[in-house]
N, C-alpha and C. Protein backbone atom coordinates (compact mmCIF):
# COMPACT_ATOMS: atom_id res chain seq x y z
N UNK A 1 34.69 46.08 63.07
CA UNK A 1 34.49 47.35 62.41
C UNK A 1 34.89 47.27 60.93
N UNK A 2 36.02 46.49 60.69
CA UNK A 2 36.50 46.53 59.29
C UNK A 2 35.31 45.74 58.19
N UNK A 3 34.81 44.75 58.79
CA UNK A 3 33.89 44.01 58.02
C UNK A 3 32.30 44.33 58.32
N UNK A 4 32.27 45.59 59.00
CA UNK A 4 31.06 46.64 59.20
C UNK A 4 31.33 47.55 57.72
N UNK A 5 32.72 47.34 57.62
CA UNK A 5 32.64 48.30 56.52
C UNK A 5 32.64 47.99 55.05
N UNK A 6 33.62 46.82 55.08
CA UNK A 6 33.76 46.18 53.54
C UNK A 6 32.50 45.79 53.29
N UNK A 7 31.61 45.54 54.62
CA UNK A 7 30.02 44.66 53.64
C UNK A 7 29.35 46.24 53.28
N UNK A 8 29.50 47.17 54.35
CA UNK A 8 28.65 48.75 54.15
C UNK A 8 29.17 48.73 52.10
N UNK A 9 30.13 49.03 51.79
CA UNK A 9 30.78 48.78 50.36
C UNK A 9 30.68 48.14 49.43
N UNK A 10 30.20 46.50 50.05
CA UNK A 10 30.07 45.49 49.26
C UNK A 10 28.36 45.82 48.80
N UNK A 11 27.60 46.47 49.85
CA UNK A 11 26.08 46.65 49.52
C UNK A 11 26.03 47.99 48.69
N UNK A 12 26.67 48.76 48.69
CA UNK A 12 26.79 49.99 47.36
C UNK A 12 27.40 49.25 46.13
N UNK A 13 27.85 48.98 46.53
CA UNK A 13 28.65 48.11 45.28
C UNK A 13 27.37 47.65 43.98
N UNK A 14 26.75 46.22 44.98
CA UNK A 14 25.95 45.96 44.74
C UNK A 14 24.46 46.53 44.13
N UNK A 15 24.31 47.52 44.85
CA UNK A 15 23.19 48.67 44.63
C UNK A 15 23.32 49.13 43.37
N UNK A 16 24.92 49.67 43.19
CA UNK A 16 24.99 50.37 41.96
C UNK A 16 24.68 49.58 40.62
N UNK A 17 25.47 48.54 40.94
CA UNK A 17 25.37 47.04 39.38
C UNK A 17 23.81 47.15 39.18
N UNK A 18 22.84 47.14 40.51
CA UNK A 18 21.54 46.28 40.38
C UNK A 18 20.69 47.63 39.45
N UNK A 19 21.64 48.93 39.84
CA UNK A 19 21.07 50.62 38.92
C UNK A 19 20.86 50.19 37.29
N UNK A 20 22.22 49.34 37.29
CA UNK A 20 22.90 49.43 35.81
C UNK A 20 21.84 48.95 34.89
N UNK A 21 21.01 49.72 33.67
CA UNK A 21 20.69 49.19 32.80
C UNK A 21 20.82 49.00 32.00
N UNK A 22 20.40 47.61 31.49
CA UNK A 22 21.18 46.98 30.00
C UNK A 22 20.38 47.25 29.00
N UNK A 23 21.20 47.24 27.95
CA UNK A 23 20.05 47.30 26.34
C UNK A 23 19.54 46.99 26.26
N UNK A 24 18.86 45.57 27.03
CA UNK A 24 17.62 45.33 26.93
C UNK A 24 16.46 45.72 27.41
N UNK A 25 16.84 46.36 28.61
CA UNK A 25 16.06 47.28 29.58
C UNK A 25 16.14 48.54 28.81
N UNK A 26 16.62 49.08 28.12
CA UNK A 26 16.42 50.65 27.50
C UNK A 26 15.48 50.46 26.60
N UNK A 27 15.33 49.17 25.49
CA UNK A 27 14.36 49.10 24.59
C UNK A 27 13.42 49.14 25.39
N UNK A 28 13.25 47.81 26.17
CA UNK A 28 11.81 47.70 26.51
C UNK A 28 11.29 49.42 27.34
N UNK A 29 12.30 49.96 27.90
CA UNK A 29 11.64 51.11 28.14
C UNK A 29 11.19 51.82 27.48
N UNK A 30 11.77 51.93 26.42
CA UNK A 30 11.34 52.64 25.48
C UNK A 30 10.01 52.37 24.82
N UNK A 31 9.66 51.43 24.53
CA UNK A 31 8.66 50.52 24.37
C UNK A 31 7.73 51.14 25.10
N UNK A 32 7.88 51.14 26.32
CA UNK A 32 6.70 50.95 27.87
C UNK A 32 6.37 52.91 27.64
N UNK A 33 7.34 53.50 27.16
CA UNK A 33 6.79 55.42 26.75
C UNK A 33 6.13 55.36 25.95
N UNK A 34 6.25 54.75 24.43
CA UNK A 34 5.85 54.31 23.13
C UNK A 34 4.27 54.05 23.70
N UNK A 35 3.95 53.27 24.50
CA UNK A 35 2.82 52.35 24.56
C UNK A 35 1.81 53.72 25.83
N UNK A 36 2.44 54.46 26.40
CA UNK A 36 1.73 54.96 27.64
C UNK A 36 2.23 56.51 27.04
N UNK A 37 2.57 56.76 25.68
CA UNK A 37 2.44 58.02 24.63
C UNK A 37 3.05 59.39 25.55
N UNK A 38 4.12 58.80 25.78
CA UNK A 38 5.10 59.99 26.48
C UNK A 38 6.37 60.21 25.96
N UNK A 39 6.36 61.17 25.11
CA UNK A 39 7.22 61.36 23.94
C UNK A 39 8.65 61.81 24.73
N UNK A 40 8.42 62.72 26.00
CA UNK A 40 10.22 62.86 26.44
C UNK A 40 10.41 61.47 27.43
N UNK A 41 10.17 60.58 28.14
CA UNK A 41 10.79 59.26 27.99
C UNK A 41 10.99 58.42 27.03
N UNK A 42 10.58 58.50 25.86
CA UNK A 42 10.18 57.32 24.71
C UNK A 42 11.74 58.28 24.39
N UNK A 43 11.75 59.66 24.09
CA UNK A 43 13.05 60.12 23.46
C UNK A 43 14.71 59.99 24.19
N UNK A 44 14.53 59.94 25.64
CA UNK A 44 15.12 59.64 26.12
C UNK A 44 16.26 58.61 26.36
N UNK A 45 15.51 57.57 25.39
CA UNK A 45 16.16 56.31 25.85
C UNK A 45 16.79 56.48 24.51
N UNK A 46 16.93 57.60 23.52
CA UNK A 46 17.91 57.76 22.38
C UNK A 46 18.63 58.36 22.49
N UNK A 47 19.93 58.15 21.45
CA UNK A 47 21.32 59.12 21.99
C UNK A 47 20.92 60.24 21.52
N UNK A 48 22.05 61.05 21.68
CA UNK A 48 22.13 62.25 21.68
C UNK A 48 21.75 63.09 20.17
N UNK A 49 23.07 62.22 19.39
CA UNK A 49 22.63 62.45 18.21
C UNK A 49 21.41 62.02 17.63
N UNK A 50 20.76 60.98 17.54
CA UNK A 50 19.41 61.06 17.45
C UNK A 50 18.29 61.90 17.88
N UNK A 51 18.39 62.33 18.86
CA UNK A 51 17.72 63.34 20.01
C UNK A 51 17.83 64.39 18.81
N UNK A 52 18.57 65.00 18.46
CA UNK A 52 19.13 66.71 17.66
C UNK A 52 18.21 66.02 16.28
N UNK A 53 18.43 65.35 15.95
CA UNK A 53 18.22 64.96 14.37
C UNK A 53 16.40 64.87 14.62
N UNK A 54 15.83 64.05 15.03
CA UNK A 54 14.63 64.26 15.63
C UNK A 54 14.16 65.60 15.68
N UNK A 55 14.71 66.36 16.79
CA UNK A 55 14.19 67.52 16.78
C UNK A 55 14.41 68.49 15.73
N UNK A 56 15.21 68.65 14.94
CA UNK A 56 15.44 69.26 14.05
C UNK A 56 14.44 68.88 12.60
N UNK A 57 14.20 67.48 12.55
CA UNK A 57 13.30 67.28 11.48
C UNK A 57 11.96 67.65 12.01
N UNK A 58 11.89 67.37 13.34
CA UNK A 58 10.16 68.32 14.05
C UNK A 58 10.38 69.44 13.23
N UNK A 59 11.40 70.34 13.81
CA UNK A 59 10.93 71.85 13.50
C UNK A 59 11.01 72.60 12.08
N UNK A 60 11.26 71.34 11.13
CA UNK A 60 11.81 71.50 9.77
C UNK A 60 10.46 71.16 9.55
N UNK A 61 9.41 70.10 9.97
CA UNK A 61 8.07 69.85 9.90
C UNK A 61 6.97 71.04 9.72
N UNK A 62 7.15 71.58 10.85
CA UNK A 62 6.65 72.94 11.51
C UNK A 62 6.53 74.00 10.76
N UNK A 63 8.10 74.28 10.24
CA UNK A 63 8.12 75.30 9.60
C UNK A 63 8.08 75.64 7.98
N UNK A 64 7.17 74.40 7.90
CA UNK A 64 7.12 74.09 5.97
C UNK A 64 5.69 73.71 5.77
N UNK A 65 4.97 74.57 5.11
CA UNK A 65 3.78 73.81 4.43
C UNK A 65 3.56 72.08 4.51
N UNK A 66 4.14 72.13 3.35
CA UNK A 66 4.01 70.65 3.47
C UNK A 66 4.78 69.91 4.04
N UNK A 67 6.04 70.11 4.56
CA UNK A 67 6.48 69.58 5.52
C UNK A 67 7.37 68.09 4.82
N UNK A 68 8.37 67.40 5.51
CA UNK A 68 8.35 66.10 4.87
C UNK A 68 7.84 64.68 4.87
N UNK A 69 8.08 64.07 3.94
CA UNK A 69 6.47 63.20 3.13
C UNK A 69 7.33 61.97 4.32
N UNK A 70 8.06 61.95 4.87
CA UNK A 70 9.04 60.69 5.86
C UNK A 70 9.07 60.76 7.54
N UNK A 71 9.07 59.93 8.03
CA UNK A 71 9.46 60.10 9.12
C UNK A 71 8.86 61.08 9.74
N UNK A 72 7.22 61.34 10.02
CA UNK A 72 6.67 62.08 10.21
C UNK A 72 6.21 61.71 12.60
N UNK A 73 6.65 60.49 12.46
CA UNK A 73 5.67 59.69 14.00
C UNK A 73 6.95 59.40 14.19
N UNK A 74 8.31 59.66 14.94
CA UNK A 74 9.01 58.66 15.45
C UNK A 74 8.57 57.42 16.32
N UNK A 75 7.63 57.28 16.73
CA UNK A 75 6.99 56.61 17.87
C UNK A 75 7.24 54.98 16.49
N UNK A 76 7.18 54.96 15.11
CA UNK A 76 7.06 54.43 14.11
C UNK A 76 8.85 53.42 13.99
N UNK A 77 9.80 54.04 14.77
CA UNK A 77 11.07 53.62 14.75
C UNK A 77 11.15 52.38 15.12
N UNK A 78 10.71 52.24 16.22
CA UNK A 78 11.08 50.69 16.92
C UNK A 78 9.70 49.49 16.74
N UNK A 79 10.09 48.14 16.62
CA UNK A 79 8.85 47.32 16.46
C UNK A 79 8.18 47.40 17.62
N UNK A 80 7.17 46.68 17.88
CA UNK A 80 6.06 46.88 19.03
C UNK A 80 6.80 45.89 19.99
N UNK A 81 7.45 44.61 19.60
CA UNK A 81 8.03 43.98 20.66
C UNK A 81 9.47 43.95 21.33
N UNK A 82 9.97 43.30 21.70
CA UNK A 82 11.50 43.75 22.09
C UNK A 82 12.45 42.50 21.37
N UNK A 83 13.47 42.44 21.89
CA UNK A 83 14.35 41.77 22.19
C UNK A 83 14.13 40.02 21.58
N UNK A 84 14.94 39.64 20.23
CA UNK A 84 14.76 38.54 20.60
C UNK A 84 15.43 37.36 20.67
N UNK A 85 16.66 38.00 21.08
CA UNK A 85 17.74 37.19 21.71
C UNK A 85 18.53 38.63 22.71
N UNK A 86 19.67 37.84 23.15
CA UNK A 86 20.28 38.92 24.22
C UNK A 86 20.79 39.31 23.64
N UNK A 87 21.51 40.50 24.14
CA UNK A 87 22.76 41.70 23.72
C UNK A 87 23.56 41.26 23.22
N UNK A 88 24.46 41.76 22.10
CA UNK A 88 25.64 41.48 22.13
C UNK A 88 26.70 42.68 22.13
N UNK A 89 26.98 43.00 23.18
CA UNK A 89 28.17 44.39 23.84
C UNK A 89 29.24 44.20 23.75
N UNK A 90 29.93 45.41 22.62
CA UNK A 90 31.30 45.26 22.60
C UNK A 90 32.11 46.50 23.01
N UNK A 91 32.42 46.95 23.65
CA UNK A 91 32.48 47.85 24.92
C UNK A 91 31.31 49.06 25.03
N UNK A 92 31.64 50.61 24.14
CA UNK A 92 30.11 50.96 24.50
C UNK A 92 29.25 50.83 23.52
N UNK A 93 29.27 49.92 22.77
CA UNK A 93 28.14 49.68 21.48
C UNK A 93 27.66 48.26 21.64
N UNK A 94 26.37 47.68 21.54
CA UNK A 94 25.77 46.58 21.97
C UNK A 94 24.25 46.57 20.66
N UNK A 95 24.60 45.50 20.03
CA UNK A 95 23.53 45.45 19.11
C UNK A 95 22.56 44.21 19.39
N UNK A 96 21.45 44.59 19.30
CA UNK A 96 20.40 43.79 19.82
C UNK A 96 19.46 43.30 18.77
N UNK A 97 19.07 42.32 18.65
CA UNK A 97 18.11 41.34 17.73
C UNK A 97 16.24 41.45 18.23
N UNK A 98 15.61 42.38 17.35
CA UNK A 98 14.13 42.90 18.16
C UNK A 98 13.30 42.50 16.59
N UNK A 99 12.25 42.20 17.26
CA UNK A 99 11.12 41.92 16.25
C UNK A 99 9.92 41.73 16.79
N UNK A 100 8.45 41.66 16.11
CA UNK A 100 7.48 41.77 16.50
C UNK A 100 6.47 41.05 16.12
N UNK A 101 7.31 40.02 14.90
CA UNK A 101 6.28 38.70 14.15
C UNK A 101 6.30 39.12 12.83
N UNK A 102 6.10 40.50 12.59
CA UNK A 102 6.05 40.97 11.18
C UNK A 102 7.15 41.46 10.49
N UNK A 103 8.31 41.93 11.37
CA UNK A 103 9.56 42.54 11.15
C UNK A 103 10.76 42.32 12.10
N UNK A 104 11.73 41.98 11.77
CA UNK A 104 13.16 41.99 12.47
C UNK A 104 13.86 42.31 12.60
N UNK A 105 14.67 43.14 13.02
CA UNK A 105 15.66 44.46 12.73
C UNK A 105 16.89 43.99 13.70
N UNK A 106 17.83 44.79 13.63
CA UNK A 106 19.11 44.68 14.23
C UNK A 106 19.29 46.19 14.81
N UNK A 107 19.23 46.68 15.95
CA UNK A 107 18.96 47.41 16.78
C UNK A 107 20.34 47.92 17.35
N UNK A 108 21.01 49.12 17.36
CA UNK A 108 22.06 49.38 17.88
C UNK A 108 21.88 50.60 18.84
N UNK A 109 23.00 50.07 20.37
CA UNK A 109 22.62 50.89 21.14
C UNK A 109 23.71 51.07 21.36
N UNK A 110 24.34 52.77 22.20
CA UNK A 110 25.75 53.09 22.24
C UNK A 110 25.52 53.62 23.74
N UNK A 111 26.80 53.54 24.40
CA UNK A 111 26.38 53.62 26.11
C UNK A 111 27.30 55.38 26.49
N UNK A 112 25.88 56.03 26.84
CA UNK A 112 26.31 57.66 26.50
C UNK A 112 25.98 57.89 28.57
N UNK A 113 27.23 58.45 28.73
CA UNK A 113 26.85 58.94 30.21
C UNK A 113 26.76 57.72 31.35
N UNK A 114 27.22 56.30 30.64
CA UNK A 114 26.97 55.44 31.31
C UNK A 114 25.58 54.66 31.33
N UNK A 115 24.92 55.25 29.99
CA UNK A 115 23.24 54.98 30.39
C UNK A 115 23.58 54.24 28.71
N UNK A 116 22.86 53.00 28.18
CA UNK A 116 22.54 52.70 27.13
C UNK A 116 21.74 53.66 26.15
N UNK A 117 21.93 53.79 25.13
CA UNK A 117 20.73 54.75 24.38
C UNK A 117 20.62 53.89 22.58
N UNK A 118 19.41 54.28 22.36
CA UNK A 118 19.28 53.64 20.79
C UNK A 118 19.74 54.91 19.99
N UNK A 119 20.67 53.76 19.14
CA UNK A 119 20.75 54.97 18.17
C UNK A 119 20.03 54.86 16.98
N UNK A 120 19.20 55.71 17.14
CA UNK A 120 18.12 55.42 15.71
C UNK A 120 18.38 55.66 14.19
N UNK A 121 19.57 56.30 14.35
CA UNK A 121 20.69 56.30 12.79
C UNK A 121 20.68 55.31 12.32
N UNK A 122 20.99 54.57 13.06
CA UNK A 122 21.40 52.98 12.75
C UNK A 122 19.72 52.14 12.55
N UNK A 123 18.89 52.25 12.78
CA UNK A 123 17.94 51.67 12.64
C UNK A 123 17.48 51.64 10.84
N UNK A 124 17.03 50.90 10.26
CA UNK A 124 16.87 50.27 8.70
C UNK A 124 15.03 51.13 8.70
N UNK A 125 14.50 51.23 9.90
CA UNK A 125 12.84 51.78 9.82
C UNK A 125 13.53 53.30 10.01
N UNK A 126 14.68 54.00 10.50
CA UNK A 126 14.62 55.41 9.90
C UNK A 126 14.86 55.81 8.40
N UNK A 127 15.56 55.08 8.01
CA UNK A 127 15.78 55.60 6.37
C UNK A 127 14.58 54.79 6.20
N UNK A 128 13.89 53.69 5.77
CA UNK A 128 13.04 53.46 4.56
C UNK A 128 11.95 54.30 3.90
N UNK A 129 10.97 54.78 5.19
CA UNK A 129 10.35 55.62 4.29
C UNK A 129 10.95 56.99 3.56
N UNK A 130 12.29 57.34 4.24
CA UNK A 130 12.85 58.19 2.93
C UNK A 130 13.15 57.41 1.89
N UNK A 131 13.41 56.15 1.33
CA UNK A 131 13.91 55.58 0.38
C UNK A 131 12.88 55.06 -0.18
N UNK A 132 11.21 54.88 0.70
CA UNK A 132 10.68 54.41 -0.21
C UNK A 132 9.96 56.17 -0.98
N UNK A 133 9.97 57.44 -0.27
CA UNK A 133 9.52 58.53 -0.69
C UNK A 133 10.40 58.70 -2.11
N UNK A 134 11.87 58.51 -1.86
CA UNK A 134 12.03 58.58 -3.33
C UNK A 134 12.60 57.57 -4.62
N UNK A 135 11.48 56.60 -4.17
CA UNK A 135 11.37 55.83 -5.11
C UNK A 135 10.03 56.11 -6.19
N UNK A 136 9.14 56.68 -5.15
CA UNK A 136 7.77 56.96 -5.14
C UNK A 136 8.02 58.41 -6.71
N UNK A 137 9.28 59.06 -6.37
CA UNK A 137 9.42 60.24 -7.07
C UNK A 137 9.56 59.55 -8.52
């Protein structure tokens, strides 16, 4: 009975680790919304604070004529490919190496709720086209 039970334990155990997804699995998910144009999974796999900032520049979009000249497609944040080396996690922050042939970025993800998420703050493709808009000025 006892080892009816430690394995019953040892297989949740197990179950749960095999749940666990890693940063590399959040990009590419993210990726796989990106590609099949489903904007609340593609947003999902971002933190929180990204999530607010996003939506807030939507409705700042919305509610302005012209609206701003940046960051108009988030879908535009991440390269088309993933990962191109593994994680490197240092407790809940894990920065990842992604590129797509044309561009290479350094990708940071922070682990919210137990779930990995990108934080797109940190991404170098959210600021540029504001930096290249006011260079343009």
């Amino acid at each position: 009975m006892n080892v009816t039970r430690h394995l019953a334990l040892l297989l949740v155990v197990l179950a749960l680790a095999a749940c666990a997804e890693g940063p590399e699995a959040t990009w590419a998910r993210a990726l796989q919304a990106r590609r099949d144009n489903d904007p609340a999974a593609y947003l999902a796999c971002f933190t929180t604070r990204t999530r607010k900032v996003l939506a807030n520049l939507e409705a700042f979009q919305q509610s302005t004529r012209k609206g701003l000249p940046w960051l108009k497609d988030p879908y535009v944040l991440l390269p088309e490919q993933g990962p191109t080396q593994p994680a490197r996690v240092d407790g809940n922050v894990a920065t990842l190496r992604v590129g797509d042939g044309k561009r290479e970025l350094e990708g940071v993800l922070v682990r919210e709720a137990g779930e990995w998420r990108i934080e797109a703050l940190e991404l170098p493709t959210f600021w540029a086209p504001l930096a290249a808009a006011e260079e343009a000025e």
